[in-house]
Each structure stands twice: as C-alpha cells, then as structure tokens.
N, C-alpha and C. Protein backbone atom coordinates (compact mmCIF):
# COMPACT_ATOMS: atom_id res chain seq x y z
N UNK A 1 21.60 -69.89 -15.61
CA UNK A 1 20.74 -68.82 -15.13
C UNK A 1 21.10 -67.55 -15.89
N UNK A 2 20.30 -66.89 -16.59
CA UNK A 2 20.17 -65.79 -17.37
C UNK A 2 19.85 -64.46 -16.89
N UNK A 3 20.39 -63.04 -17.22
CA UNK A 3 19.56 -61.70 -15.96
C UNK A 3 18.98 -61.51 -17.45
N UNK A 4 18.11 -60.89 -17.18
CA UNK A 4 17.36 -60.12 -17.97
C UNK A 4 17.46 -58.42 -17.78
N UNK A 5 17.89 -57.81 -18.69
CA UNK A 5 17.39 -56.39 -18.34
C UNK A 5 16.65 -55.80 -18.92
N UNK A 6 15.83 -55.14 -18.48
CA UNK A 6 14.83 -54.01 -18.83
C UNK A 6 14.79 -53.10 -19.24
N UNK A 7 14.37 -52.52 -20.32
CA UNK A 7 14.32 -51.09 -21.41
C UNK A 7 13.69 -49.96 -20.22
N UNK A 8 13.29 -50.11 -18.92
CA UNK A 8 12.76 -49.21 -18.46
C UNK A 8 14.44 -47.92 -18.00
N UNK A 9 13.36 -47.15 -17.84
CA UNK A 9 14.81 -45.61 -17.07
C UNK A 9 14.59 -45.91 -15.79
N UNK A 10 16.35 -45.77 -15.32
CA UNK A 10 16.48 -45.96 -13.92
C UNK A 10 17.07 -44.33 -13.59
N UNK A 11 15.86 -44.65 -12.31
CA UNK A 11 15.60 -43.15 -12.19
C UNK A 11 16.25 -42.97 -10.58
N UNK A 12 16.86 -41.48 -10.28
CA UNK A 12 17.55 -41.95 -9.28
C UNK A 12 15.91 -41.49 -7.87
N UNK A 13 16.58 -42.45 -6.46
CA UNK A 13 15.46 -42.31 -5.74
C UNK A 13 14.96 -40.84 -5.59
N UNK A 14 13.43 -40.61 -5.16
CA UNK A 14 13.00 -39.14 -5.12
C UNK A 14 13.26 -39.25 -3.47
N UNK A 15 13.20 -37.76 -3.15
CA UNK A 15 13.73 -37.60 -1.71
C UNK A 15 12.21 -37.79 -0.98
N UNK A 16 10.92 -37.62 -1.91
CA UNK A 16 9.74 -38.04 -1.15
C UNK A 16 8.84 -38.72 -2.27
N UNK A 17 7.55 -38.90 -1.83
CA UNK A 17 6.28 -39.12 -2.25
C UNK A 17 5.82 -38.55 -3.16
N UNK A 18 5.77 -37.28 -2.56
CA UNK A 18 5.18 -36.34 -3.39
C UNK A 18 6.02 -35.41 -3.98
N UNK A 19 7.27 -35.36 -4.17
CA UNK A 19 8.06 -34.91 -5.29
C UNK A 19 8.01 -36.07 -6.48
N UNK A 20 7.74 -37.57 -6.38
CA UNK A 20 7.45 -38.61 -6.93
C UNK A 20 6.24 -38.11 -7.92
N UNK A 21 5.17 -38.28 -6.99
CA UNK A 21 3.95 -37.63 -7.15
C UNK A 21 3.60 -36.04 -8.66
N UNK A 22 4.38 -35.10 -7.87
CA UNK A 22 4.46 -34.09 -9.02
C UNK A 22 5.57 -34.55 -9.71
N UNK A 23 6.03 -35.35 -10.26
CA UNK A 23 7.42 -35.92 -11.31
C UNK A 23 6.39 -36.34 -12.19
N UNK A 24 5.59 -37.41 -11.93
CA UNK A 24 5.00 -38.00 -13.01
C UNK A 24 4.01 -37.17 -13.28
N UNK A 25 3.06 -36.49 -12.70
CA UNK A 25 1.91 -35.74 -12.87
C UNK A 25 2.70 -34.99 -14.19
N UNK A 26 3.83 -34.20 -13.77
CA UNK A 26 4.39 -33.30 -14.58
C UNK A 26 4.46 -34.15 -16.06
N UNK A 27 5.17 -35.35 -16.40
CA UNK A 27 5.22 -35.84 -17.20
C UNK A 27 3.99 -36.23 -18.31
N UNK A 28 3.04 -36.26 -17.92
CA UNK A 28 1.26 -36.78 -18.47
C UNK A 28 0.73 -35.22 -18.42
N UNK A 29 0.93 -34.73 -19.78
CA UNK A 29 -0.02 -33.58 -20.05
C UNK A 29 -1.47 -33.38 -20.14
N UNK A 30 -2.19 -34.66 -20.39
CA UNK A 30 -3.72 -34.34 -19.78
C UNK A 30 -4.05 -34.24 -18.30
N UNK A 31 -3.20 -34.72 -17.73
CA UNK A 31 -3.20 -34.05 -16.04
C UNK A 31 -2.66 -33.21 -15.95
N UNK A 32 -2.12 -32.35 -16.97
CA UNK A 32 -1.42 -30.85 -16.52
C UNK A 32 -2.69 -30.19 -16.89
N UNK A 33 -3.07 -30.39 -18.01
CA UNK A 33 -4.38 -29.68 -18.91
C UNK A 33 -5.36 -29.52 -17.88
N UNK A 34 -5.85 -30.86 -17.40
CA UNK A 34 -6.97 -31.04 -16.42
C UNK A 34 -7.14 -30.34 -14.73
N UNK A 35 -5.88 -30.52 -14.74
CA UNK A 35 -5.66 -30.23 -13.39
C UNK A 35 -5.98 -28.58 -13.75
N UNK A 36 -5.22 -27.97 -14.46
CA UNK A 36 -5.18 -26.60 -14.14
C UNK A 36 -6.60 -26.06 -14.70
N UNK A 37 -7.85 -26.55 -15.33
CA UNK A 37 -8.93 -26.50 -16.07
C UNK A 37 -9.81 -26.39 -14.53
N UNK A 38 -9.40 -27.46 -13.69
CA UNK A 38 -10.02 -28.01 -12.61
C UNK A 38 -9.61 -26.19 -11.50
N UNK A 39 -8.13 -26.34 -11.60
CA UNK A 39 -8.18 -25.07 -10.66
C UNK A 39 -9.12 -23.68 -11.40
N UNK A 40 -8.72 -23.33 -12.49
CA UNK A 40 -9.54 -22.42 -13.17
C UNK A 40 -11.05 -21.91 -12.57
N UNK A 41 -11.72 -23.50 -12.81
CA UNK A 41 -13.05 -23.83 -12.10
C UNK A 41 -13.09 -23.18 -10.59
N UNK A 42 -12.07 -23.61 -9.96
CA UNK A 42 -12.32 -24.00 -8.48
C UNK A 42 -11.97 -22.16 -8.25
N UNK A 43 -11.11 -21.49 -8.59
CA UNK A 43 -10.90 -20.25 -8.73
C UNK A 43 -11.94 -19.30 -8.80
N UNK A 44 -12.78 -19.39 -9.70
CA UNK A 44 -13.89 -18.71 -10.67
C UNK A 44 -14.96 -18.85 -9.40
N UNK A 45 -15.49 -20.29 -9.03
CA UNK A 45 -15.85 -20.37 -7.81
C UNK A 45 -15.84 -19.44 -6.96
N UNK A 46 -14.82 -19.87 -6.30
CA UNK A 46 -14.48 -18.91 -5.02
C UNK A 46 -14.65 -17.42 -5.00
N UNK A 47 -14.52 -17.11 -6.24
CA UNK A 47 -14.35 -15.55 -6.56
C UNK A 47 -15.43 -14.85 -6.69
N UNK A 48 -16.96 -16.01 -7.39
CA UNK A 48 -18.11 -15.39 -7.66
C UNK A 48 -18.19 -14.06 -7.47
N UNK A 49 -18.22 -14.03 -6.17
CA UNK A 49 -19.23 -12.44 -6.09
C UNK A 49 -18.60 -11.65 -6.39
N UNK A 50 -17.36 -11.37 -6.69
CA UNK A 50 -16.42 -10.26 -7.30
C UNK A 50 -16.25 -10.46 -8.50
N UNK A 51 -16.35 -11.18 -9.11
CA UNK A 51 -16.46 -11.24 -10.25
C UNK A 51 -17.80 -11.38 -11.49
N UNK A 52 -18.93 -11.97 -10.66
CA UNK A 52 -20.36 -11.69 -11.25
C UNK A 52 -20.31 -10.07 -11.24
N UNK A 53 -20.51 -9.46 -12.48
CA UNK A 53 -21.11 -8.12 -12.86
C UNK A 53 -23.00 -7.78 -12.30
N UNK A 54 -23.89 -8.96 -12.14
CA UNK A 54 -24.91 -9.09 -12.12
C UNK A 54 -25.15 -9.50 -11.08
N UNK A 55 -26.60 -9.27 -10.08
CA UNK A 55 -27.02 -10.75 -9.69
C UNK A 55 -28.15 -11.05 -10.25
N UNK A 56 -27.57 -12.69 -9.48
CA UNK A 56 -28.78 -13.86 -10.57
C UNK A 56 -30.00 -14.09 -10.60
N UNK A 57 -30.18 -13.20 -9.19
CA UNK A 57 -31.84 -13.10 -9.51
C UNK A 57 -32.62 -11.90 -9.68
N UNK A 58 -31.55 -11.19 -10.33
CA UNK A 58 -32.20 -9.69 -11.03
C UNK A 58 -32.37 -9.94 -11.96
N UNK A 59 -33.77 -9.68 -12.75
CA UNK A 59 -34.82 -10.04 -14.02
C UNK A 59 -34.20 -8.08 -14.95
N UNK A 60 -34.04 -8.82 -16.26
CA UNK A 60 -33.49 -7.04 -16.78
C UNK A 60 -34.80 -7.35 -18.18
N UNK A 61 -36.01 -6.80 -18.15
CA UNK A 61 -36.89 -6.62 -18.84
C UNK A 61 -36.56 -6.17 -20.31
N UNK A 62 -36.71 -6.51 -21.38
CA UNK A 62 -36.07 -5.59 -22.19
C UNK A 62 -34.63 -6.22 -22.82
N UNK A 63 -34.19 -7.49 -21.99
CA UNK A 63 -32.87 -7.80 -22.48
C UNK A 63 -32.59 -9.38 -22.41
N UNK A 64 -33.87 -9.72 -22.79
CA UNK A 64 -34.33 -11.34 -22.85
C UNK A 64 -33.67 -12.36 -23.99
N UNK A 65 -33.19 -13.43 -23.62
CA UNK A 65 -32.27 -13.85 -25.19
C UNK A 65 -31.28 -12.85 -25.82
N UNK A 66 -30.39 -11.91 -25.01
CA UNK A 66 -29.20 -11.23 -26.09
C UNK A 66 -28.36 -12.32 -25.89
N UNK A 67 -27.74 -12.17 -27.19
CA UNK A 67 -26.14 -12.91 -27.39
C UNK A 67 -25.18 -12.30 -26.43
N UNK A 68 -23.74 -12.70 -26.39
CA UNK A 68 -22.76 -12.39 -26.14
C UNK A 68 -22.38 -10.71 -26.13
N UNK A 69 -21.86 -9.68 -25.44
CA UNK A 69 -21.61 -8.49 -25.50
C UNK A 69 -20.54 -7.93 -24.39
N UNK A 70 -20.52 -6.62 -24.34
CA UNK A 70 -19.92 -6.66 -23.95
C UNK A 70 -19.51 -6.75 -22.28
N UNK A 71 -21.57 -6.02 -21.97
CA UNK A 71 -22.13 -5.80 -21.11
C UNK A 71 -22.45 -7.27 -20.45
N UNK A 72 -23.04 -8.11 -21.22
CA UNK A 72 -23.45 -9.68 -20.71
C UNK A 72 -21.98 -10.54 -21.89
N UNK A 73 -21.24 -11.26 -21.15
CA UNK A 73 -20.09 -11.90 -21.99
C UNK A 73 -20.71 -12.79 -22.13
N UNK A 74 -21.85 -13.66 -21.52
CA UNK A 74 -22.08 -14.91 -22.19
C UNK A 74 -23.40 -14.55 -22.61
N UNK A 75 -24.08 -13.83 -22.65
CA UNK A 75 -25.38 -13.70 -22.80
C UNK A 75 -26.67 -13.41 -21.93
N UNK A 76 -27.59 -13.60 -22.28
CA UNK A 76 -28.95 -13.31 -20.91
C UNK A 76 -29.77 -14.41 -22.11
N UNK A 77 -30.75 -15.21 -20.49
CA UNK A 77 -31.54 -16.23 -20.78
C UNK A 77 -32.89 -15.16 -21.03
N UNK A 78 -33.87 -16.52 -21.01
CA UNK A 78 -35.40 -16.35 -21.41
C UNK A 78 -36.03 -14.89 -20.44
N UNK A 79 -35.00 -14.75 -19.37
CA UNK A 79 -35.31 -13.64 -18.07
C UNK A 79 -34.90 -13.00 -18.14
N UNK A 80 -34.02 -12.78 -19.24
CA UNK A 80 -33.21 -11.34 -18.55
C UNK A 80 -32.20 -11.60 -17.84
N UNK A 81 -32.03 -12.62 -17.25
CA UNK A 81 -30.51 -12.85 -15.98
C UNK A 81 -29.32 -12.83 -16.82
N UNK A 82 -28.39 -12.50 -16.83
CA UNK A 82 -26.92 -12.85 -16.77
C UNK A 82 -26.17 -14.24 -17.02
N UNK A 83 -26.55 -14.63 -18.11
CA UNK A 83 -25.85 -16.41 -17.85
C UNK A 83 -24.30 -16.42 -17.55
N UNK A 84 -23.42 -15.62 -17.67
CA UNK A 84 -21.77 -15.80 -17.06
C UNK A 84 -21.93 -16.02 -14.93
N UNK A 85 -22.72 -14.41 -14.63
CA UNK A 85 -23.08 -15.01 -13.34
C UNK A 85 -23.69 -16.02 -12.63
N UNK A 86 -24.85 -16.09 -13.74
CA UNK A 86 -25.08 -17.84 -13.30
C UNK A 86 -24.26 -18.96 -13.20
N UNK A 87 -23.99 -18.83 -14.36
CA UNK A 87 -22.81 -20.38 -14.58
C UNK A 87 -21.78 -19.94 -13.07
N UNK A 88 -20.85 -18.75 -12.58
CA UNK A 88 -20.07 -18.45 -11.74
C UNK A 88 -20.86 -19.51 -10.82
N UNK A 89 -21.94 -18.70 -10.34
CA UNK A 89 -22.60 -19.02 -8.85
C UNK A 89 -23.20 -20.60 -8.86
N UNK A 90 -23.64 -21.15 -10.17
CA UNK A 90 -23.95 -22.51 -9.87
C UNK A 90 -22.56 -23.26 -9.69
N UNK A 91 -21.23 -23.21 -10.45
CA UNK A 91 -20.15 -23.46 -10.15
C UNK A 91 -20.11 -23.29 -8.86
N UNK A 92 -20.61 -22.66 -7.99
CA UNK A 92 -20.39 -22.53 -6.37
C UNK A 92 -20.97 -23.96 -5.84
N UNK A 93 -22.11 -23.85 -5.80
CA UNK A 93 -23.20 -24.86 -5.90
C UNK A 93 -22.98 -26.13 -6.06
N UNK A 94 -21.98 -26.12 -7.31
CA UNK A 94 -21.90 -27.78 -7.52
C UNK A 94 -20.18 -28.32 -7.09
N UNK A 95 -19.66 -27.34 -6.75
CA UNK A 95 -18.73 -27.54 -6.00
C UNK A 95 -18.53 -27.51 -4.63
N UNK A 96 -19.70 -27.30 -4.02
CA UNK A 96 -20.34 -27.34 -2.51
C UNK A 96 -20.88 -28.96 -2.53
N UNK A 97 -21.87 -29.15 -3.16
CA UNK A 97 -22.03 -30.64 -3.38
C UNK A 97 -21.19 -31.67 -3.27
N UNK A 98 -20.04 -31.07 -4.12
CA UNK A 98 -19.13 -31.94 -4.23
C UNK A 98 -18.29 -32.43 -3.30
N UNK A 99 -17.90 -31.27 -2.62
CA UNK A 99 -17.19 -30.97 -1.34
C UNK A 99 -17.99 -32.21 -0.16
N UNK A 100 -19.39 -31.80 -0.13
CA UNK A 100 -20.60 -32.25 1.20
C UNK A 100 -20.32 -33.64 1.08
N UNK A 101 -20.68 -34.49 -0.29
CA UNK A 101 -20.77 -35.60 -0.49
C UNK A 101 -19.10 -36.21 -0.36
N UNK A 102 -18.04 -35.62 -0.81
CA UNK A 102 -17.17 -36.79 -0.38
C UNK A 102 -16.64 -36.60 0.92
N UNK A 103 -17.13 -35.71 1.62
CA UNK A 103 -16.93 -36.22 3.50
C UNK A 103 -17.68 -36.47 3.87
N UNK A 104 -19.11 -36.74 3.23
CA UNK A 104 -19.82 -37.91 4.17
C UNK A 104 -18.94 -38.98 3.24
N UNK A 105 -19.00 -39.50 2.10
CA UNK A 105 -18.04 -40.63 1.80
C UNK A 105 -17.15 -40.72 2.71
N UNK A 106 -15.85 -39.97 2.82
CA UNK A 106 -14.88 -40.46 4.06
C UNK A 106 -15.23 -40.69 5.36
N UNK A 107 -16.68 -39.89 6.21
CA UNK A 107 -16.78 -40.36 7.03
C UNK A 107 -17.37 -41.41 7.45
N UNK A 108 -17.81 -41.87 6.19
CA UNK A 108 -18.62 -43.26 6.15
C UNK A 108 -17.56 -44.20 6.32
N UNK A 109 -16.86 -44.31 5.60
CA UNK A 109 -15.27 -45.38 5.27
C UNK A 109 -14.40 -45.22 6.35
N UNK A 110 -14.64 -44.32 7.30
CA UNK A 110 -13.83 -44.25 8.82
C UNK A 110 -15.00 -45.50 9.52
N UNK A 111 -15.73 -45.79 9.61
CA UNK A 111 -16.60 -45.83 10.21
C UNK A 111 -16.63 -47.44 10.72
C-alpha cells in the first residue's frame, strides 16, 4: 500500500466561512476587478440625484448632439438631455429590476 501526496498548499483551518470566502475572492483578481466595478455601479446608483448635474427630462434646445465637455461629461443626445444623468438614473432602473426579479426568484424557491 502506497500514500500518495499532493502538490496542493496545506493551508491552516480558517476560523470561518467567510474569512474562507474573502481568502480566495482576494486571491482571483477578476473578482477583485469585478466586484469593485460592480460596487462602483451600485454606488453611482444610489447617489443619482446628487450627483446628476441635470434632469433627464429637461430638453436644452440649442445643445442637441454636443460631445463630451465640461458642462455635459458624457455628452447630450438627439434632445438636448444629459446622457451622464441618464446613464446615472437608468443605472437606478436596472438595478431596481434586478433587485424585484431575484426576490420573486427566492420567493418562488421558498415555496
């Protein structure tokens, strides 16, 4: 009878789950990248209305299709609106969705 050992690292036990949990997360840099891309998002969100310079459904006549400045950072559409406040406030929007739909998912899967 033969042991075999393993090239893996023996790691000593974690005192939980989720110090486990953030150990490896920490280790895999596209989940550091992602994750914090994801809070960024979720941030920007929340913050909308203090941070939109505009609102999105004020039409600015006169300032249809500008580029980037300093006044509009991402630009103004075919209307005149503000596309940075847009993008903010639909980020609201589709992170409300997101939110709605996976607790009806969980409350479906309780069920």
């Amino acid at each position: 009878m033969s042991i075999e050992i393993s090239n893996r690292e023996v790691l000593p036990p974690a005192s939980s789950l989720t110090q486990e949990a953030i150990r490896r997360l920490r280790r895999n840099p596209v989940a550091v990248i992602s994750g914090s891309l994801i809070l960024l998002i979720v941030i920007l969100a929340l913050f909308a209305p203090l941070l939109a310079r505009y609102n999105i459904d004020t039409r600015d006549p006169g300032h249809e299709l500008m580029g980037p400045s300093a006044s509009h950072w991402l630009g103004t559409d075919e209307n005149g609106q503000d596309i940075f406040s847009r993008l903010l406030y639909g980020a609201r929007a589709s992170l409300m969705v997101g939110v709605v739909v996976e607790v009806i998912a969980v409350l479906i899967e309780c069920l």
